[in-house]
Protein backbone atom coordinates (compact mmCIF):
# COMPACT_ATOMS: atom_id res chain seq x y z
CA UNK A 1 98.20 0.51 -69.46
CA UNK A 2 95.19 2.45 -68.47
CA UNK A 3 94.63 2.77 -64.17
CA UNK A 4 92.22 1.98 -62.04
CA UNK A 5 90.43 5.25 -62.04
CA UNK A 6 89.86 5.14 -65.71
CA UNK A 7 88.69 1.53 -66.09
CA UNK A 8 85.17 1.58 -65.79
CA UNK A 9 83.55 0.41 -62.20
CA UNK A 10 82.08 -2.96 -61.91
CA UNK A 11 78.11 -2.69 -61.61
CA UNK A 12 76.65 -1.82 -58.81
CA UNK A 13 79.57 0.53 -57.54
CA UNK A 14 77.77 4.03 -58.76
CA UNK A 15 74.67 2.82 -57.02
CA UNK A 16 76.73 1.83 -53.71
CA UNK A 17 77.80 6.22 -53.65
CA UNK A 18 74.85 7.69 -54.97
CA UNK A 19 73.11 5.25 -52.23
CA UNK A 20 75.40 6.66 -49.42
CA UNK A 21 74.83 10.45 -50.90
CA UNK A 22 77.51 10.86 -53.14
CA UNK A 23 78.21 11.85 -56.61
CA UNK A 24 80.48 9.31 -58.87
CA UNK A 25 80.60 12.35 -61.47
CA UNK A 26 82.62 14.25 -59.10
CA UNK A 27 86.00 14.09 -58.15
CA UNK A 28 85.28 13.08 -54.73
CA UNK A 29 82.77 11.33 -55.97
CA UNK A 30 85.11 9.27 -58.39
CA UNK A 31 87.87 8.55 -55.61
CA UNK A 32 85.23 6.80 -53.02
CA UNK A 33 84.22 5.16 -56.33
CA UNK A 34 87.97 4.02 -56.97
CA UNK A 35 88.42 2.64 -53.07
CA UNK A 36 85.10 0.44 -53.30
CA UNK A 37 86.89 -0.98 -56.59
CA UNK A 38 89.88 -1.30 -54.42
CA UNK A 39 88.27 -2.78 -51.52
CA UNK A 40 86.43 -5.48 -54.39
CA UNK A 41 89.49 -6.53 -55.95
CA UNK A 42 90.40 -7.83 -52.27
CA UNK A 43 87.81 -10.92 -53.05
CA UNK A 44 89.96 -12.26 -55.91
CA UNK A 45 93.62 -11.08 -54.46
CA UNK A 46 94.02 -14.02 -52.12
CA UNK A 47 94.96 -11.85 -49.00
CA UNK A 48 94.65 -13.55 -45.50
CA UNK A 49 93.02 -12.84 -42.73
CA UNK A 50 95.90 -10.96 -41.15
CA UNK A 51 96.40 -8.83 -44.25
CA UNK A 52 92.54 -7.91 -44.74
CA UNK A 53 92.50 -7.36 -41.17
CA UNK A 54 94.99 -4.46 -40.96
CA UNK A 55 93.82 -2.55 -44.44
CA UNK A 56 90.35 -2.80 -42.86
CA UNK A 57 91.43 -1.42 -39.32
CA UNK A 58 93.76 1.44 -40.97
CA UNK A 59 90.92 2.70 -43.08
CA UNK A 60 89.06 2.52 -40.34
CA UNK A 61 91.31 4.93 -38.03
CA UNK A 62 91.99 7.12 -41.07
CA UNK A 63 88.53 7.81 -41.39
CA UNK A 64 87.37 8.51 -37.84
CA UNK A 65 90.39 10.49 -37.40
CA UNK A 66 89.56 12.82 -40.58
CA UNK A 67 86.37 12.98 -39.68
CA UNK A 68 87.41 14.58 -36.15
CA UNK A 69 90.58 17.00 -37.20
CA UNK A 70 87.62 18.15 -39.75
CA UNK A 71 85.72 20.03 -37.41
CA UNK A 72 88.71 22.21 -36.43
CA UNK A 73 89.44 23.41 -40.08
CA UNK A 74 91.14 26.56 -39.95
CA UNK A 75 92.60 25.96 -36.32
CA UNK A 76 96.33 26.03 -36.90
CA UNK A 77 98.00 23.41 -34.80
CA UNK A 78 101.59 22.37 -33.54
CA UNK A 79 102.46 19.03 -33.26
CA UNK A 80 104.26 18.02 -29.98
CA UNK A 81 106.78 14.77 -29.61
CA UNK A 82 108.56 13.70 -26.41
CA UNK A 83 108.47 10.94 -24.20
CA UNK A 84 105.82 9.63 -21.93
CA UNK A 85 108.46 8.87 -18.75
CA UNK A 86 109.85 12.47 -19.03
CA UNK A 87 108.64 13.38 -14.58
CA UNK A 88 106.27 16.40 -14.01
CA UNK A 89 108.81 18.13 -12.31
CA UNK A 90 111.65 17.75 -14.66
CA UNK A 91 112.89 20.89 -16.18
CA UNK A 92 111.94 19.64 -19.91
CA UNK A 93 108.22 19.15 -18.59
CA UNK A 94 107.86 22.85 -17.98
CA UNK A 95 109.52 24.03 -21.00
CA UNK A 96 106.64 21.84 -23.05
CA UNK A 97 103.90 22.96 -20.70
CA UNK A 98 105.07 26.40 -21.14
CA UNK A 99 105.54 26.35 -25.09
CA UNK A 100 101.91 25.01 -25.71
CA UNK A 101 100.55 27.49 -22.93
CA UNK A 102 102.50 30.23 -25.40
CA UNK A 103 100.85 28.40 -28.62
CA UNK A 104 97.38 28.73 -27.67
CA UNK A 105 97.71 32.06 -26.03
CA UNK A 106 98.49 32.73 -30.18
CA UNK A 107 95.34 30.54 -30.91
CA UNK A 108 96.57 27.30 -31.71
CA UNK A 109 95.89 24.32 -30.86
CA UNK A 110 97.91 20.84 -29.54
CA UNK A 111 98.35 17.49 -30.79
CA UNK A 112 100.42 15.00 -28.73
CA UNK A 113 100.12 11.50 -27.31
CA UNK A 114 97.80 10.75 -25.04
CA UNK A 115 99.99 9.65 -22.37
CA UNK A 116 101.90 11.28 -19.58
CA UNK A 117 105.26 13.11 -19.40
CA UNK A 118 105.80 15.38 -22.52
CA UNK A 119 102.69 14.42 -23.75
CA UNK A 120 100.46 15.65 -20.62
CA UNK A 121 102.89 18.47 -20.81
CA UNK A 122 101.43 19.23 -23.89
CA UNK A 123 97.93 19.41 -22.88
CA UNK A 124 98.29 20.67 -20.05
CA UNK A 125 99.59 24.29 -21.45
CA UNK A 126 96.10 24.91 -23.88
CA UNK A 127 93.93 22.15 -21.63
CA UNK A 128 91.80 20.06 -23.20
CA UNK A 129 89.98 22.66 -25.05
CA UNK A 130 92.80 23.25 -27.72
CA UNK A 131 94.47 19.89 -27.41
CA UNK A 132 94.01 16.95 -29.87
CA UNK A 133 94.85 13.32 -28.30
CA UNK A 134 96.50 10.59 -30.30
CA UNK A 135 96.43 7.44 -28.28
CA UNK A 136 98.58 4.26 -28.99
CA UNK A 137 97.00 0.82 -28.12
CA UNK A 138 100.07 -0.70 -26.11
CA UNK A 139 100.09 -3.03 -23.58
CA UNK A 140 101.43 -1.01 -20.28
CA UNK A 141 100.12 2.40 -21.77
CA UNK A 142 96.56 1.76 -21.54
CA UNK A 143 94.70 4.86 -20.30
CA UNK A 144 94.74 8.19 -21.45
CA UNK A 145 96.05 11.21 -19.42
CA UNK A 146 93.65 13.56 -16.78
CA UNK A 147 94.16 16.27 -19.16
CA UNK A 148 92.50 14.48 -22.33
CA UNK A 149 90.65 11.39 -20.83
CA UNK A 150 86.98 11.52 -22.05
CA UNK A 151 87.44 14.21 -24.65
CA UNK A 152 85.88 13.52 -28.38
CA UNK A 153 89.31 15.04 -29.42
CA UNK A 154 90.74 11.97 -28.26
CA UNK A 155 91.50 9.38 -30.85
CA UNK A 156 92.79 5.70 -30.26
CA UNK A 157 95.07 3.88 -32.74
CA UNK A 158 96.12 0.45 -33.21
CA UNK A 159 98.79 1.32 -35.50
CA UNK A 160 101.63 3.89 -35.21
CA UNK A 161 101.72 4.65 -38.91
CA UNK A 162 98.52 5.77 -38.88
CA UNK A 163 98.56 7.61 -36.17
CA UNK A 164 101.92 8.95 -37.33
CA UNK A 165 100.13 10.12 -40.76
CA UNK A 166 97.43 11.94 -38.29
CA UNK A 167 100.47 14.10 -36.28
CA UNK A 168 102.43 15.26 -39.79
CA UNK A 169 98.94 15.72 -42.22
CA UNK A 170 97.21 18.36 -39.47
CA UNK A 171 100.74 19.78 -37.69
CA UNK A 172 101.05 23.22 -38.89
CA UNK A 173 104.19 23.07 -37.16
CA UNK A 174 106.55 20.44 -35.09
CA UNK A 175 108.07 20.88 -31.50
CA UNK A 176 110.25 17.69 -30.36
CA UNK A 177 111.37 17.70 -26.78
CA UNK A 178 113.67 15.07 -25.56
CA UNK A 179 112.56 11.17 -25.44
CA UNK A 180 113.94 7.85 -26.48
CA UNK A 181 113.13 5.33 -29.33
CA UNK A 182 109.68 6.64 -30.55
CA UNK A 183 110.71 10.30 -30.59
CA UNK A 184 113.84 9.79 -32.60
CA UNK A 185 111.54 7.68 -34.92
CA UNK A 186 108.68 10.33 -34.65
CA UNK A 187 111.30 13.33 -35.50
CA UNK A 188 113.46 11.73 -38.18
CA UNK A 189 110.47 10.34 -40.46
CA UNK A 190 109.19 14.22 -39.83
CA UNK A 191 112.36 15.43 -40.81
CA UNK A 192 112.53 12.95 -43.99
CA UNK A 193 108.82 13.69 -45.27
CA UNK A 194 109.79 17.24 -45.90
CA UNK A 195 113.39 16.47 -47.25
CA UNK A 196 111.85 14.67 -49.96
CA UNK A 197 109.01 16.95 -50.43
CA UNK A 198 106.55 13.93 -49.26
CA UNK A 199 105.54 16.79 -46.85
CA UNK A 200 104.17 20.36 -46.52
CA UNK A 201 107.00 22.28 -45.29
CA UNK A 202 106.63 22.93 -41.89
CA UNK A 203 108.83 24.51 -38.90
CA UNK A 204 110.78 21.74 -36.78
CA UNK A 205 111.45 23.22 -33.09
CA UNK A 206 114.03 21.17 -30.47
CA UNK A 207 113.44 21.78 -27.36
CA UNK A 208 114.68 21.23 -24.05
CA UNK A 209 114.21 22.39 -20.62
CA UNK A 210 116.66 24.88 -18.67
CA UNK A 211 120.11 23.53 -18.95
CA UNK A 212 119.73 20.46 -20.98
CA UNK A 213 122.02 19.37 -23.29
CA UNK A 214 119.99 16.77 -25.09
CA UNK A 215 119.79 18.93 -28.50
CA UNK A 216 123.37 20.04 -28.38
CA UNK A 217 124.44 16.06 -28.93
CA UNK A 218 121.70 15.52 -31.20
CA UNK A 219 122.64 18.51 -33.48
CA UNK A 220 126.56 17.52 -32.70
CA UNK A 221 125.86 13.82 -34.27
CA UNK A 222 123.72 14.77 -36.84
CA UNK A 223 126.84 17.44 -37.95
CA UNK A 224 129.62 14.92 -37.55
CA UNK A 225 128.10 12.00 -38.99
CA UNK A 226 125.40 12.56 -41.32
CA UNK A 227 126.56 15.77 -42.72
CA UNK A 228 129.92 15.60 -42.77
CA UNK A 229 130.32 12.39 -44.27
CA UNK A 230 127.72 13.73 -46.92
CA UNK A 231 124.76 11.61 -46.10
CA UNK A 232 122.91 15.15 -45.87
CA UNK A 233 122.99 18.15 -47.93
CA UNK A 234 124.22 21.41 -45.95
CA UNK A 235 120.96 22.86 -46.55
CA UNK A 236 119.04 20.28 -44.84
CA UNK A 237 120.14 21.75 -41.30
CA UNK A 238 117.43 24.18 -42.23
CA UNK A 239 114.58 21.64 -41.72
CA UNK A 240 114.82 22.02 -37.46
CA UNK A 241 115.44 24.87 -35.64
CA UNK A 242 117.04 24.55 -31.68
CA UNK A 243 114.82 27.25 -29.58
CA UNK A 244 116.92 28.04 -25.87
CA UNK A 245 113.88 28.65 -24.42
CA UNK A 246 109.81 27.79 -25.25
CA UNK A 247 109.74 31.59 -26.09
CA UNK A 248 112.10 31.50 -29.08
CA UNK A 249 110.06 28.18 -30.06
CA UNK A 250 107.03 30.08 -30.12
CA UNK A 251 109.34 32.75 -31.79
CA UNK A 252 110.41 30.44 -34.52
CA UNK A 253 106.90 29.52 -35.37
CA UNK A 254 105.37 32.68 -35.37
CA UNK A 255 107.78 34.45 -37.70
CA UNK A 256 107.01 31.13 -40.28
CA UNK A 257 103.64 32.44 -41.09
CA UNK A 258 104.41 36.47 -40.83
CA UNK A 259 104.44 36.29 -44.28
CA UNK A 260 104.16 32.62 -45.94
CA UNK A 261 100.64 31.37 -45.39
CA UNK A 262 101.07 28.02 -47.36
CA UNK A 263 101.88 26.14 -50.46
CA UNK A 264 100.60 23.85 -53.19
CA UNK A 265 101.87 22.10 -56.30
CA UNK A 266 100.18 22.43 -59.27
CA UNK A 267 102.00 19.40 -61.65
CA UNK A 268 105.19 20.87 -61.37
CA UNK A 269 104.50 24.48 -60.15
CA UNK A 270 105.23 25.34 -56.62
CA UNK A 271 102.73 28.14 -55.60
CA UNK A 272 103.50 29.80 -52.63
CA UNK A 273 100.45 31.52 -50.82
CA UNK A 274 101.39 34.59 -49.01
CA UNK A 275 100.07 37.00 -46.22
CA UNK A 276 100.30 40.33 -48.35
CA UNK A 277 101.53 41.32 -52.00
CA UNK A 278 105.00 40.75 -52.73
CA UNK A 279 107.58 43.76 -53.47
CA UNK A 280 108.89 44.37 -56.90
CA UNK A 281 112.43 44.61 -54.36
CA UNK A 282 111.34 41.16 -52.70
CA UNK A 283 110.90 39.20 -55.80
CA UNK A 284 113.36 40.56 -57.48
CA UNK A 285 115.67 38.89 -54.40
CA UNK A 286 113.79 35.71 -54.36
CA UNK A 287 114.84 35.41 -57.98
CA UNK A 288 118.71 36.30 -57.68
CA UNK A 289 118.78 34.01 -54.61
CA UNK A 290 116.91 30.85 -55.49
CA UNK A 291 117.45 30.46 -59.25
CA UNK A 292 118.50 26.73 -58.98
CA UNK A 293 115.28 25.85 -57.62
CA UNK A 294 113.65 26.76 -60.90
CA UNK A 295 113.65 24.74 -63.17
CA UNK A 296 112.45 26.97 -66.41
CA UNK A 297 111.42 30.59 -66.13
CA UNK A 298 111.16 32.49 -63.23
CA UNK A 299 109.31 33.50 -59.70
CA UNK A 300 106.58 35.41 -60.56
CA UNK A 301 103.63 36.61 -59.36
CA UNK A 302 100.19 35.05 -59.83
CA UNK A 303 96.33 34.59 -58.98
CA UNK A 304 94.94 31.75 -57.83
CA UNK A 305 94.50 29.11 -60.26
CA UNK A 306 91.70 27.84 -61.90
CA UNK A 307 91.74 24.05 -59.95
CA UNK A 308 92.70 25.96 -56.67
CA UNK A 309 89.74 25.66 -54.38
CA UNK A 310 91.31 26.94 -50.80
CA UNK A 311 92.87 30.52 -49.81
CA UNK A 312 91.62 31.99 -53.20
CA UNK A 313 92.40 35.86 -51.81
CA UNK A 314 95.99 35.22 -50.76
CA UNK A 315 98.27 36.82 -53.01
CA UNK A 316 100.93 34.39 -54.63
CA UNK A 317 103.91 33.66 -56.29
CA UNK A 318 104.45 30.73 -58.33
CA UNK A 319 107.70 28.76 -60.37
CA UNK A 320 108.08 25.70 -62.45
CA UNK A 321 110.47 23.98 -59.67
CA UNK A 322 113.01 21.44 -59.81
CA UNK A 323 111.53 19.35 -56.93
CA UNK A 324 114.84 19.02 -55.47
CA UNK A 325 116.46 20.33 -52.25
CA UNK A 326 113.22 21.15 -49.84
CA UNK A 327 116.07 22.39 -47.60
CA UNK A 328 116.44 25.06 -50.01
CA UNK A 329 112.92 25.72 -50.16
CA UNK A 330 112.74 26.27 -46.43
CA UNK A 331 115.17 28.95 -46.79
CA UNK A 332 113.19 30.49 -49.43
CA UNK A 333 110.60 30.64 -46.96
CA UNK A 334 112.41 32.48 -44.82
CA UNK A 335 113.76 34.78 -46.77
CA UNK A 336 110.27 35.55 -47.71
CA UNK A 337 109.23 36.19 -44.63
CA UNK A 338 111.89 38.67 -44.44
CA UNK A 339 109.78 40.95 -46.84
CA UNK A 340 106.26 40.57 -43.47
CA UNK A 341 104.29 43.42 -43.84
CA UNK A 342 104.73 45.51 -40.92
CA UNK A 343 102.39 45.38 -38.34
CA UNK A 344 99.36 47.41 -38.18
CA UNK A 345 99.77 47.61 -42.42
């Protein structure tokens, strides 16, 4: 059965981009071309009002939100979770203010809530210069925080799976401090887009404030009853990382990228982009170490490819993978980053 995108448009449709000053021979060009078709087909589906009016409001905040992160393209950014109640003077405040004060004296920027308690927390560290604002539309959270109020960096949402797509498609990396319902949602579905490789691989930091205990259960229940009744591999305690202190968050993070830069499948090659060339002493250790991720061949080394279009001077390495156990392929990460070029080299 042939798909949409190779079915020819109805008439009118090329018109419709090249009118709004696109191309329908190019690839972008072709996908606006497939989501007009998309949006068309709507006429003779039969959806009701309440359907039509949620695909029209998501595309909506997808958009706008794009359109925003766009202009901060080569900012990394962390991603922060943790409840709105959490008091400005409670011990797990500062150790959020004080991680994302550490992030952006690194560069990076912030995206949290909008609200207060962790989220404030979270702005508050960079200020509203390096912090990104994700605002839910509920009913007795209905004003953004000092920190962010006003800024264009501040983005409203009607619905949390969009503005759950918006914290995991920009986060660089992840830091969860301690919250209730909608941080145990926000962490797991983080936690579950990279276990099934739906997901860039990113670090996952816990954090808590001095004392606090609230990671220690969570990793205690997540040992006892998902992985040792089997409902998780062993490997996927590699996905999150427990920092002691906002220090050995920033730590964590910081030693991700000393020598991966990022990653891309091509079909079913992994290529991993990396910060300099890899040893003959480091690949040969990749390849004794992670065999069963490969599905034929080896790791070996490559150039960029020829339908690569980003990070074409980063040296790589590339492997036909099994696309399998993305716990695993967090701990290949790591044990990349063992082989960092020193500093100063």
């Amino acid at each position: 059965m042939a798909t949409s995108s190779s079915r020819q448009p109805q008439p009118g449709v090329h018109e419709l981009v090249r009118a709004a000053g696109g191309d329908p021979t190019t690839y972008a060009g072709r996908m606006v071309t497939d989501m007009v078709q998309t949006c068309l087909k709507l006429i003779s589906d039969g959806q009701d009002t309440g359907q039509l009016k949620l695909i029209n409001g998501s595309l909506k905040e997808m958009r706008y939100a794009y359109r925003v992160f766009n202009e901060y393209l080569g900012h990394k950014k962390v991603t922060i979770f943790g409840s709105a109640r959490t008091p400005a003077d409670h011990p797990d405040y500062t150790a959020a203010r004080d991680f994302s004060r550490h992030m952006a004296d690194h560069g990076w920027m912030s995206i949290t809530g909008a609200g207060d308690g962790i989220m404030k927390a979270g702005h508050e560290g960079p200020q509203r210069e390096k912090s990104f604002g994700l605002s839910i539309r509920l009913p007795f959270e209905t004003t953004a925080n000092t920190v962010i109020e006003g800024d264009p960096k501040l983005i409203n949402f009607r619905y949390f799976f969009t503005r759950k797509l918006m914290f995991m498609t920009h986060a660089d990396a992840i830091c969860v401090c301690p919250g209730g319902y909608g941080t145990q949602d926000e962490l797991f579905e983080s936690l579950v887009l990279i276990q099934t490789g739906k997901s860039n691989i990113v670090p996952i930091v816990l954090l808590d404030g001095a004392e606090g205990v609230y990671w220690d259960n969570w990793v205690d229940y997540v040992t006892k009853h998902l992985g040792e009744n089997g409902w998780i591999s062993p490997e996927d305690h590699r996905l999150y990382h427990h920092a002691r202190t906002p220090e050995e968050g920033v730590e964590h993070i910081l030693r991700f990228y000393s020598q991966y830069h990022s990653s891309r499948y091509v079909d079913d090659q992994l290529v991993i982009r990396m910060q300099a060339e890899l040893s003959d002493e480091g690949l040969a250790a990749l390849n004794d170490e992670f065999h069963d991720l490969v599905r034929t061949g080896a790791i070996e080394r490559c150039s960029a490819l020829d339908v690569e279009t980003e990070h074409l001077e980063q040296p790589r390495i590339i492997f036909h993978h099994t696309r399998n156990h993305f716990g695993r392929v967090r701990s290949l990460i790591d044990r990349l980053n063992d082989f960092a070029p020193a500093a100063g080299t």
